[in-house]
PDB file of N, CA and C in Angstrom:
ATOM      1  N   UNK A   1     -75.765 -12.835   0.607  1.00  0.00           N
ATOM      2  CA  UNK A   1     -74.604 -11.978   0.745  1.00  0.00           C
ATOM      3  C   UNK A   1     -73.499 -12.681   1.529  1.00  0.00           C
ATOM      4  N   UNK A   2     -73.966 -13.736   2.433  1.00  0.00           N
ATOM      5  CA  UNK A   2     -72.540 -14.177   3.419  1.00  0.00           C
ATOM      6  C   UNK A   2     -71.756 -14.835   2.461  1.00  0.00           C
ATOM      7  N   UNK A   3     -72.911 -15.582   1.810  1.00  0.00           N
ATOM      8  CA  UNK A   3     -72.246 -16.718   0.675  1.00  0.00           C
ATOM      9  C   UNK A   3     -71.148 -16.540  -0.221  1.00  0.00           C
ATOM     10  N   UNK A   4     -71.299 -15.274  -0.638  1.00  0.00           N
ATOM     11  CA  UNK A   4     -70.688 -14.264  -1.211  1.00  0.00           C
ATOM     12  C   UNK A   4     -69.355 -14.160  -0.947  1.00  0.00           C
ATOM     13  N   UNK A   5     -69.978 -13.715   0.393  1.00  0.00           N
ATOM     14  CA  UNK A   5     -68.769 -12.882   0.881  1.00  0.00           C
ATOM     15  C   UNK A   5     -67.581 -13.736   1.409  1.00  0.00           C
ATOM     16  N   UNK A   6     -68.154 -15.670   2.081  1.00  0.00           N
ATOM     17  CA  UNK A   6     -67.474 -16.250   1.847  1.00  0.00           C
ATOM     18  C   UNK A   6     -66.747 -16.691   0.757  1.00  0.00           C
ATOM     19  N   UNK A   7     -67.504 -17.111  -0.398  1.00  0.00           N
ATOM     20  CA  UNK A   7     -66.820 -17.378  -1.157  1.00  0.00           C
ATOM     21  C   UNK A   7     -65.706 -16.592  -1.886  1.00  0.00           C
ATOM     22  N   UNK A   8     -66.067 -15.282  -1.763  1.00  0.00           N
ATOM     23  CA  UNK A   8     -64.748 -13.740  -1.946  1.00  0.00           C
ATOM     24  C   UNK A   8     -63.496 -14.285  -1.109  1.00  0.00           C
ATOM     25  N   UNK A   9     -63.869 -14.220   0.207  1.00  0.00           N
ATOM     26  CA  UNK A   9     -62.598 -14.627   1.185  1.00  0.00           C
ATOM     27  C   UNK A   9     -61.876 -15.967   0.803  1.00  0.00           C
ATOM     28  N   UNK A  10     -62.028 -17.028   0.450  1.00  0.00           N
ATOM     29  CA  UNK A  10     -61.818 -18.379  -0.097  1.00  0.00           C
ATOM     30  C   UNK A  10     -60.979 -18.393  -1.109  1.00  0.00           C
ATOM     31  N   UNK A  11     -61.507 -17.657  -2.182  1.00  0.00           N
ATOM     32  CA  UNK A  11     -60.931 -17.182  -3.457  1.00  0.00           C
ATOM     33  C   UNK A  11     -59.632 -16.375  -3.450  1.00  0.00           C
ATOM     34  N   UNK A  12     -59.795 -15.274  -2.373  1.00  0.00           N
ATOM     35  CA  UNK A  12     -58.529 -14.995  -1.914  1.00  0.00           C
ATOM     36  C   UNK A  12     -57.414 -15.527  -1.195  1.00  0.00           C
ATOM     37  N   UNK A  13     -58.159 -16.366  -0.634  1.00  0.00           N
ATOM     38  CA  UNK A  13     -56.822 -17.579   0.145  1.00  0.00           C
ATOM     39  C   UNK A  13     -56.226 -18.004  -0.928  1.00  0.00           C
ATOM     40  N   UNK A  14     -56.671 -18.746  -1.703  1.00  0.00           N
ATOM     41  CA  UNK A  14     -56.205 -19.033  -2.965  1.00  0.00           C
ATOM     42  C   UNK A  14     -55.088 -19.018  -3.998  1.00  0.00           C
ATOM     43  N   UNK A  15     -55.668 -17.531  -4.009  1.00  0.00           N
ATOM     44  CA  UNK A  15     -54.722 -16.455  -4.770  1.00  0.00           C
ATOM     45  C   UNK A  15     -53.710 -16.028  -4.448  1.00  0.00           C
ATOM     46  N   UNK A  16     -53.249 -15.866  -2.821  1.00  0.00           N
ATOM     47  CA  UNK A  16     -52.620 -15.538  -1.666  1.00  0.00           C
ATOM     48  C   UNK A  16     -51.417 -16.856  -1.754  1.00  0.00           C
ATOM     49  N   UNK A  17     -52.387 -17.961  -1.618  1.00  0.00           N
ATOM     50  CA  UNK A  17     -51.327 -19.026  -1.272  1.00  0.00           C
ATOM     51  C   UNK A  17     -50.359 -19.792  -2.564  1.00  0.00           C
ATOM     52  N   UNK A  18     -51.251 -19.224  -3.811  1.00  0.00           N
ATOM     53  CA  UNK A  18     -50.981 -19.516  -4.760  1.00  0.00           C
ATOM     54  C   UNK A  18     -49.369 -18.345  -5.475  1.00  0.00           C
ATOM     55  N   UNK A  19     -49.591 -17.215  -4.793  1.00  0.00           N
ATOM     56  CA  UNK A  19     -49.020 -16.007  -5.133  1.00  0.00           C
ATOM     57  C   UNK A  19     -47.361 -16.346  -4.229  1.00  0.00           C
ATOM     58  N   UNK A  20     -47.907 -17.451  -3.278  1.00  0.00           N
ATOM     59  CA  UNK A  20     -46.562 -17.175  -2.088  1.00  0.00           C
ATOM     60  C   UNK A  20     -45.178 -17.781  -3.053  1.00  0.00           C
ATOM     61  N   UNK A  21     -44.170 -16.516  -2.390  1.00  0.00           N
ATOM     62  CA  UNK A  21     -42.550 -17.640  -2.628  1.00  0.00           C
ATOM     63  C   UNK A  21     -42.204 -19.092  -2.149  1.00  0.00           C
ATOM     64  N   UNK A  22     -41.605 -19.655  -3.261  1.00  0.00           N
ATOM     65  CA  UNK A  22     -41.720 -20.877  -2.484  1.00  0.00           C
ATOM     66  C   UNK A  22     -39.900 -20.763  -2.757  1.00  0.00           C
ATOM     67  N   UNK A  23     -39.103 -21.297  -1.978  1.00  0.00           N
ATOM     68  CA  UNK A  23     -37.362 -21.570  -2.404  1.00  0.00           C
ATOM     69  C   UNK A  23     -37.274 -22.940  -2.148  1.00  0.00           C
ATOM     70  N   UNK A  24     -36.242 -23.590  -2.523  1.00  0.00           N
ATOM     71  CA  UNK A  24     -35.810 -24.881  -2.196  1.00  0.00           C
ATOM     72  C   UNK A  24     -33.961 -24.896  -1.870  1.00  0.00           C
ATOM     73  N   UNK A  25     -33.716 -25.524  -0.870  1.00  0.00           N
ATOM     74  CA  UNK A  25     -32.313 -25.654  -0.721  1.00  0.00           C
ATOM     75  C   UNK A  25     -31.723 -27.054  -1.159  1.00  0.00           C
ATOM     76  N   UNK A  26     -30.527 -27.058  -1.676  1.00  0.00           N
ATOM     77  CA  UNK A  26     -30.642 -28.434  -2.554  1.00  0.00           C
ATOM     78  C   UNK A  26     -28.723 -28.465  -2.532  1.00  0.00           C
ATOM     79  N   UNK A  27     -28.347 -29.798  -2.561  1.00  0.00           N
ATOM     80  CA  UNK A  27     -27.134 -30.105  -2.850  1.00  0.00           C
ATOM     81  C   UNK A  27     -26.907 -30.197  -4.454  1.00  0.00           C
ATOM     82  N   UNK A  28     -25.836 -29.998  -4.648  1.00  0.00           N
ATOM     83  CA  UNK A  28     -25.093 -30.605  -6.047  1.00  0.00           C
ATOM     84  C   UNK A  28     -23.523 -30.686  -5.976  1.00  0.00           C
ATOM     85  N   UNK A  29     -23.361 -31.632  -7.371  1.00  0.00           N
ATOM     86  CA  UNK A  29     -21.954 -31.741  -7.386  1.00  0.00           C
ATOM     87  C   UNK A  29     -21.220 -31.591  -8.654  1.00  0.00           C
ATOM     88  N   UNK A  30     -19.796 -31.455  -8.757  1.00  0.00           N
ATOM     89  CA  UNK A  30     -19.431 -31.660  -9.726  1.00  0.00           C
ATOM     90  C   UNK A  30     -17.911 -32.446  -9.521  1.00  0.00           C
ATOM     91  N   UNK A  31     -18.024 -33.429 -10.928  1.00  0.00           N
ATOM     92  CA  UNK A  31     -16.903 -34.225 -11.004  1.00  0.00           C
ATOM     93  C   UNK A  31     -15.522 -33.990 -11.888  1.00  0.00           C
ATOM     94  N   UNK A  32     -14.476 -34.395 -11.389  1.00  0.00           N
ATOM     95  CA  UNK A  32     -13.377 -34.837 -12.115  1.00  0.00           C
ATOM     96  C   UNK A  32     -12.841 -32.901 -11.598  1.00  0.00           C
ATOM     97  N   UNK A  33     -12.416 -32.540 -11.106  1.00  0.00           N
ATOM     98  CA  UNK A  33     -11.761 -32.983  -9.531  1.00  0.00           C
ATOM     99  C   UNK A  33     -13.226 -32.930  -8.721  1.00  0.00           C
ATOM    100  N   UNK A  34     -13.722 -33.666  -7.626  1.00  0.00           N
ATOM    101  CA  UNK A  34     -15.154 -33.346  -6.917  1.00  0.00           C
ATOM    102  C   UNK A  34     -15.084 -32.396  -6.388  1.00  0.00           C
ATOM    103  N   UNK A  35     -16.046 -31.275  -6.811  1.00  0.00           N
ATOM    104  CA  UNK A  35     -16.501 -30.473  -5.797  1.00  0.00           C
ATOM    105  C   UNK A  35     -18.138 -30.210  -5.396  1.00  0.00           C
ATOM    106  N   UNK A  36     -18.156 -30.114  -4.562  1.00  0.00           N
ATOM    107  CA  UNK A  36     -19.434 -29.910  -3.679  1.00  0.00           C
ATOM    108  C   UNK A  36     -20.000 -28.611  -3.448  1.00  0.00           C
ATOM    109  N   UNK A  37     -21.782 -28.298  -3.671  1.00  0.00           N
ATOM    110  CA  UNK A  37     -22.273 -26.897  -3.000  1.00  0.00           C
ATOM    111  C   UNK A  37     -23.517 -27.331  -2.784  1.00  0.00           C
ATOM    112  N   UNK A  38     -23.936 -26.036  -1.683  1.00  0.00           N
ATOM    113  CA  UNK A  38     -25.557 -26.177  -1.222  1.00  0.00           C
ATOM    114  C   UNK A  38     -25.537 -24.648  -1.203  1.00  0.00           C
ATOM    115  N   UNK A  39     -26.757 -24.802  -1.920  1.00  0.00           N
ATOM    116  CA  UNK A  39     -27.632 -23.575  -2.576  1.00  0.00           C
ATOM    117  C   UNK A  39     -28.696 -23.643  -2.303  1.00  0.00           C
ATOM    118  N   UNK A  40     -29.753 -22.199  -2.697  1.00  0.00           N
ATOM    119  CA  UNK A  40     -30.942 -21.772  -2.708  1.00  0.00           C
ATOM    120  C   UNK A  40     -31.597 -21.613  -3.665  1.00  0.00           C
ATOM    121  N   UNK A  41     -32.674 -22.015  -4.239  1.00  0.00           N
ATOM    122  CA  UNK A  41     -32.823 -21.374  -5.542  1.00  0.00           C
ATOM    123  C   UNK A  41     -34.496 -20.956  -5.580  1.00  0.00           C
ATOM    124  N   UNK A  42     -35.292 -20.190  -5.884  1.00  0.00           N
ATOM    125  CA  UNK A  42     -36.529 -19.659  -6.176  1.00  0.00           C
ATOM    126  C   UNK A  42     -37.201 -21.113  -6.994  1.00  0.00           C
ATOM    127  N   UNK A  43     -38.385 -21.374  -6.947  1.00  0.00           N
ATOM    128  CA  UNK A  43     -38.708 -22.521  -7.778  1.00  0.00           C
ATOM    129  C   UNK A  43     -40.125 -21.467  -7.947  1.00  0.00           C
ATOM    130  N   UNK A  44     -40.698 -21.836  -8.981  1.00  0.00           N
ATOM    131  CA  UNK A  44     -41.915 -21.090  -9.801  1.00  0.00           C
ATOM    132  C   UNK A  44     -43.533 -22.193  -9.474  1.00  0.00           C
ATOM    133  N   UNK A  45     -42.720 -23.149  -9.711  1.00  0.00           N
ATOM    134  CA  UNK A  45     -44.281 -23.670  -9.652  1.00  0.00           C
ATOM    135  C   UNK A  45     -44.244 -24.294  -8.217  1.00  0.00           C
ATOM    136  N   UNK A  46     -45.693 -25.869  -8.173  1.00  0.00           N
ATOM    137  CA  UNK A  46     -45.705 -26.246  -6.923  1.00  0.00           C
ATOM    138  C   UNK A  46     -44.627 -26.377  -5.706  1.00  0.00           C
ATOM    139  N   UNK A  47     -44.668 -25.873  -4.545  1.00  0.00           N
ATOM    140  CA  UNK A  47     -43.781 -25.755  -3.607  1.00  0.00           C
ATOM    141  C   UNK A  47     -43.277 -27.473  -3.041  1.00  0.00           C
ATOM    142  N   UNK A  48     -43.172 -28.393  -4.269  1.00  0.00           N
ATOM    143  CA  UNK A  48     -42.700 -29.550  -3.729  1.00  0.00           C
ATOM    144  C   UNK A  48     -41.285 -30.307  -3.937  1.00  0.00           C
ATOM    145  N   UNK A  49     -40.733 -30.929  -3.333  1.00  0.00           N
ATOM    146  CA  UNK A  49     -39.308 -31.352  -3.392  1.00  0.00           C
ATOM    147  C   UNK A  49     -39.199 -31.962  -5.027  1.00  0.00           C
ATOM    148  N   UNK A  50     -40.427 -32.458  -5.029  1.00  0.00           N
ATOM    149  CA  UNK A  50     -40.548 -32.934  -6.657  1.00  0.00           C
ATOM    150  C   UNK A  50     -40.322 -31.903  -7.864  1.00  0.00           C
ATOM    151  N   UNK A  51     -41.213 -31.288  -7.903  1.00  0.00           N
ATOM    152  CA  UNK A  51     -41.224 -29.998  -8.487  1.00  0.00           C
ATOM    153  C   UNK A  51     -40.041 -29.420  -8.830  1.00  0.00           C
ATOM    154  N   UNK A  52     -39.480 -29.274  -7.426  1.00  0.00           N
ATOM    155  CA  UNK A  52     -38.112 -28.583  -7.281  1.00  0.00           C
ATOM    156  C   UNK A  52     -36.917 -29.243  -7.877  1.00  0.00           C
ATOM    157  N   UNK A  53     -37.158 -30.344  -7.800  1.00  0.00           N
ATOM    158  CA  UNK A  53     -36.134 -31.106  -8.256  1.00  0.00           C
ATOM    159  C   UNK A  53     -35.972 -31.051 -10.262  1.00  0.00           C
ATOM    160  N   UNK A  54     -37.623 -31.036 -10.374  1.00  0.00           N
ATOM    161  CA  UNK A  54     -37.772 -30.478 -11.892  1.00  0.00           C
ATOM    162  C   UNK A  54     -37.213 -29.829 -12.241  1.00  0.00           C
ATOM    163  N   UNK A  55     -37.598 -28.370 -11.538  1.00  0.00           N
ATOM    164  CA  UNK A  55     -37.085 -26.860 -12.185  1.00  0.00           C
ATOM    165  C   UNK A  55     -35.641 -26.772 -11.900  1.00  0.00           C
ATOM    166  N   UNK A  56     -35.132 -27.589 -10.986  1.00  0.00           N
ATOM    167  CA  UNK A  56     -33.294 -27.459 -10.421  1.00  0.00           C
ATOM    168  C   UNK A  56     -32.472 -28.018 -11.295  1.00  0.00           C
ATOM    169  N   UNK A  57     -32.583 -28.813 -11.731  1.00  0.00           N
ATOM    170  CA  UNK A  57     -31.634 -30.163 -12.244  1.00  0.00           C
ATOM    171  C   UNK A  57     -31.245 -29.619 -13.468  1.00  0.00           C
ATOM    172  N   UNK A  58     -32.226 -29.021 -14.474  1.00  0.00           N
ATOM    173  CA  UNK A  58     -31.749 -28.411 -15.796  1.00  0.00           C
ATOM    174  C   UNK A  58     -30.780 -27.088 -15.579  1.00  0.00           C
ATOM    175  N   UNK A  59     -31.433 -25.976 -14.273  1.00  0.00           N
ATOM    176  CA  UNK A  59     -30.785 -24.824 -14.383  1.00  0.00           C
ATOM    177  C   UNK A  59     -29.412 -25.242 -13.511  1.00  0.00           C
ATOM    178  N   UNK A  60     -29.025 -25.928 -13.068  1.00  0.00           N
ATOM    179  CA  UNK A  60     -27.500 -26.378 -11.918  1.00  0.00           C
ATOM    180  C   UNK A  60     -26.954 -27.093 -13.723  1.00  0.00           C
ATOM    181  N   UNK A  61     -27.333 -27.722 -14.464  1.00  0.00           N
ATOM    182  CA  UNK A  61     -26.798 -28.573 -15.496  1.00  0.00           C
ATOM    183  C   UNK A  61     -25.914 -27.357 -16.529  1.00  0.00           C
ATOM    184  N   UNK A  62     -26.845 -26.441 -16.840  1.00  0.00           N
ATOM    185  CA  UNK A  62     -26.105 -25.627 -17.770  1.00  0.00           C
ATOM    186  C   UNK A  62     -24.820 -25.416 -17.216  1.00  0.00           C
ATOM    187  N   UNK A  63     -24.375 -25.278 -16.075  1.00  0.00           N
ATOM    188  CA  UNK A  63     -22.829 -24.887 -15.655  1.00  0.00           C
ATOM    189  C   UNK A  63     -22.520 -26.205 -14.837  1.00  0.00           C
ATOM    190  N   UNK A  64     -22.780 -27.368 -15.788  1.00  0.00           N
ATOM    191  CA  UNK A  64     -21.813 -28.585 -15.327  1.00  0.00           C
ATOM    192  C   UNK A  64     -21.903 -28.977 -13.621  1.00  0.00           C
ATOM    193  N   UNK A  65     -23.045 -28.568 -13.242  1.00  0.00           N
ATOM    194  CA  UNK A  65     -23.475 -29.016 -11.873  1.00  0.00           C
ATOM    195  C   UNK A  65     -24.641 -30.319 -11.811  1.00  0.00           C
ATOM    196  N   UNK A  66     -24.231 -31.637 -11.577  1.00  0.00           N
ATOM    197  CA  UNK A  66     -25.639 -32.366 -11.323  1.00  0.00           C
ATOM    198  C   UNK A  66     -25.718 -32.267  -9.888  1.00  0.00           C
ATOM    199  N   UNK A  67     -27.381 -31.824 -10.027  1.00  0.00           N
ATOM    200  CA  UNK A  67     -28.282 -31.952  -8.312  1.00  0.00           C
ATOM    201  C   UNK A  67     -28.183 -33.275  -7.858  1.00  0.00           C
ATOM    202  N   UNK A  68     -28.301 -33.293  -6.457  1.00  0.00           N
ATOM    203  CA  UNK A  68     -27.766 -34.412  -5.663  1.00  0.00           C
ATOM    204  C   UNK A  68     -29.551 -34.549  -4.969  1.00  0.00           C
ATOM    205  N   UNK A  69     -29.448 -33.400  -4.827  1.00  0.00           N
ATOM    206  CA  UNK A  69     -30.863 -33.753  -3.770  1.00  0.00           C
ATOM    207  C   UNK A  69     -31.464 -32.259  -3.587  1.00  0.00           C
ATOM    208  N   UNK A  70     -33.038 -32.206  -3.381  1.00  0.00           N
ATOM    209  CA  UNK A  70     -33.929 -31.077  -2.947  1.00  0.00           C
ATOM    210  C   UNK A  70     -33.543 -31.658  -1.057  1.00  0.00           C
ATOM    211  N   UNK A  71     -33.161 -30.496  -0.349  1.00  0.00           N
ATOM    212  CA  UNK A  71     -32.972 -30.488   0.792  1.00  0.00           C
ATOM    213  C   UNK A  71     -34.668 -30.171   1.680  1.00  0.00           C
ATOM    214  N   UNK A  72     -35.186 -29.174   1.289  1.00  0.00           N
ATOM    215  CA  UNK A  72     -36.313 -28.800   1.780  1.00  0.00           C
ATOM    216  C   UNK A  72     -37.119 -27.831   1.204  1.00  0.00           C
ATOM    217  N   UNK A  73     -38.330 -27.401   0.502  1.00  0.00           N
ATOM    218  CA  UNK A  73     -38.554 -26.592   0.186  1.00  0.00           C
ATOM    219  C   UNK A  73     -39.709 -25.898   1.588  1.00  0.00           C
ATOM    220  N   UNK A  74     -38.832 -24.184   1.577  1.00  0.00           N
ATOM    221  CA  UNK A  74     -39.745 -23.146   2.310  1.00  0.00           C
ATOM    222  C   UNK A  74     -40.440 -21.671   1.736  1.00  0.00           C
ATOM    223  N   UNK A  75     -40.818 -21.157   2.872  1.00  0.00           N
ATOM    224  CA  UNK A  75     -41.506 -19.828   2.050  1.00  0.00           C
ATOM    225  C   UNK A  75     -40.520 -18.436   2.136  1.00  0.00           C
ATOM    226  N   UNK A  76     -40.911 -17.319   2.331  1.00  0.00           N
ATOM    227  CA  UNK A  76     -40.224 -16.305   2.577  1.00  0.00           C
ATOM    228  C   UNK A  76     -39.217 -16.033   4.190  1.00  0.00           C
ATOM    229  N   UNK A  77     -40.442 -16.892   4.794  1.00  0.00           N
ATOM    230  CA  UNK A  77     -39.779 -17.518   6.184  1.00  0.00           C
ATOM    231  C   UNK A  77     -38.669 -18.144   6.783  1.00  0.00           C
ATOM    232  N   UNK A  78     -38.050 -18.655   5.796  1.00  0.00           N
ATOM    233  CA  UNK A  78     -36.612 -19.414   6.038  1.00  0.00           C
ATOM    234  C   UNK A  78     -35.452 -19.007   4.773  1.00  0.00           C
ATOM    235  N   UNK A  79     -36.421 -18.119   4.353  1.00  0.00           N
ATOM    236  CA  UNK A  79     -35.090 -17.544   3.413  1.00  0.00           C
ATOM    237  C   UNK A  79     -33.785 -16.633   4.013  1.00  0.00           C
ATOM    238  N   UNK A  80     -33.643 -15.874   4.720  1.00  0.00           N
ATOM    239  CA  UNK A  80     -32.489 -15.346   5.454  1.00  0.00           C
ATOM    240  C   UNK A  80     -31.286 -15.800   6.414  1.00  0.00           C
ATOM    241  N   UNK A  81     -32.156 -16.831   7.245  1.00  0.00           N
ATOM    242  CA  UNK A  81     -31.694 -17.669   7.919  1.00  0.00           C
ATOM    243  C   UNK A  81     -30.201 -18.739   6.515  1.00  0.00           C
ATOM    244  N   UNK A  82     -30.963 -19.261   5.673  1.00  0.00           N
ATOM    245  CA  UNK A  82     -29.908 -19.643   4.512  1.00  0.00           C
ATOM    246  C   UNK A  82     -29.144 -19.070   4.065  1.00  0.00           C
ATOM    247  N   UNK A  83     -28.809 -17.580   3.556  1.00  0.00           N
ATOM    248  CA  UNK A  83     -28.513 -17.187   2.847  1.00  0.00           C
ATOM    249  C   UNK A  83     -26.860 -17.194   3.340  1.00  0.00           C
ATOM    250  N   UNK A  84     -26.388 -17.013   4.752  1.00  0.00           N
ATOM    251  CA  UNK A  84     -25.177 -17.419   4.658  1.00  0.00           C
ATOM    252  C   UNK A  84     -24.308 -18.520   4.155  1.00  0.00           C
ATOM    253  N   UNK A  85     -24.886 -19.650   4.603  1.00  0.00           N
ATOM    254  CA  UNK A  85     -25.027 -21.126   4.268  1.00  0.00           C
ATOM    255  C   UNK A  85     -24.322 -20.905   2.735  1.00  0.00           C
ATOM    256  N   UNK A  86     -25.816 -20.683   2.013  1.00  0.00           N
ATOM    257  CA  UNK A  86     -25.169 -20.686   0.747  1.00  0.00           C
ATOM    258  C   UNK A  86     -24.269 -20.353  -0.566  1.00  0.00           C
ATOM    259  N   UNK A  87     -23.450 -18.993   0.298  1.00  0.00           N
ATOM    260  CA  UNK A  87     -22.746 -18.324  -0.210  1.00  0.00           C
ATOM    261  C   UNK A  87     -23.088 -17.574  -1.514  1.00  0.00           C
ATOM    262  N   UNK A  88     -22.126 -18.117  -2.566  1.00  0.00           N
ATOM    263  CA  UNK A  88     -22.242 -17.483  -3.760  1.00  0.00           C
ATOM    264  C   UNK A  88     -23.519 -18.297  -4.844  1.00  0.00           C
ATOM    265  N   UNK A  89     -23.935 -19.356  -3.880  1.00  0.00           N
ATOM    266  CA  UNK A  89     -25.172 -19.982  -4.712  1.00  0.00           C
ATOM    267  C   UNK A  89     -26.827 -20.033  -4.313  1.00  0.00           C
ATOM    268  N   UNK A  90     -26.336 -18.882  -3.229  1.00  0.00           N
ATOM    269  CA  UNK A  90     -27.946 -18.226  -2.426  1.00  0.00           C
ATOM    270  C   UNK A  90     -28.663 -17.264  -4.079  1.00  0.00           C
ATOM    271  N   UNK A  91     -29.394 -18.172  -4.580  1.00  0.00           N
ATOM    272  CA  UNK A  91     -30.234 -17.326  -5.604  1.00  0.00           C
ATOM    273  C   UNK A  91     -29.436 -17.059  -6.693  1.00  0.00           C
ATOM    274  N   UNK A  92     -28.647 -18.425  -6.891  1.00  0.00           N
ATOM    275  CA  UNK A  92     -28.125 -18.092  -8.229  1.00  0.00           C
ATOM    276  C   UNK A  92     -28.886 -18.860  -9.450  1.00  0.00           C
ATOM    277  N   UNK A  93     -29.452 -20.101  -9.051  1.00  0.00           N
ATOM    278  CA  UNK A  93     -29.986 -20.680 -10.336  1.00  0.00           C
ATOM    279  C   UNK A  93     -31.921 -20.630  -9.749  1.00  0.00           C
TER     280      UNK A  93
END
């Protein structure tokens, strides 16, 4: 039964950590006149700058934005603290 019951609890870490928000804050730009933004954006899969940089680069592209850089990816924990920062691009792509 402990075995069990460990392995129940384990399984739920899992699921838990697997379930968490992950965001990434990230620069981009656009050319010809330059302009500059730093944004927030939700990323779906692994919580890594890599990752992030995956899922970012196509959705900033559709509106003529190339990503410059994944700044940091966090959890639900550092999401508020940003959201001024990023203005009108807190959770847009």
């Amino acid at each position: 039964m402990t075995r069990t019951l460990l392995l129940s609890l384990a399984f739920s870490g899992l699921t838990a950590a697997a379930n968490a928000a992950c965001y990434a804050d990230y620069k981009a730009k656009q050319d010809d006149p330059l302009r500059l933004h730093y944004g927030v954006a939700e990323i779906t899969g692994p919580c890594t700058a890599a990752n992030a940089t995956v899922e970012l680069a196509p959705r900033v592209a559709q509106d003529g934005w190339t990503l410059l850089n994944i700044v940091t990816t966090f959890d639900d924990a550092g999401l508020n603290e940003r959201k001024e920062s990023a203005g009108d691009f807190f959770l847009r792509y």
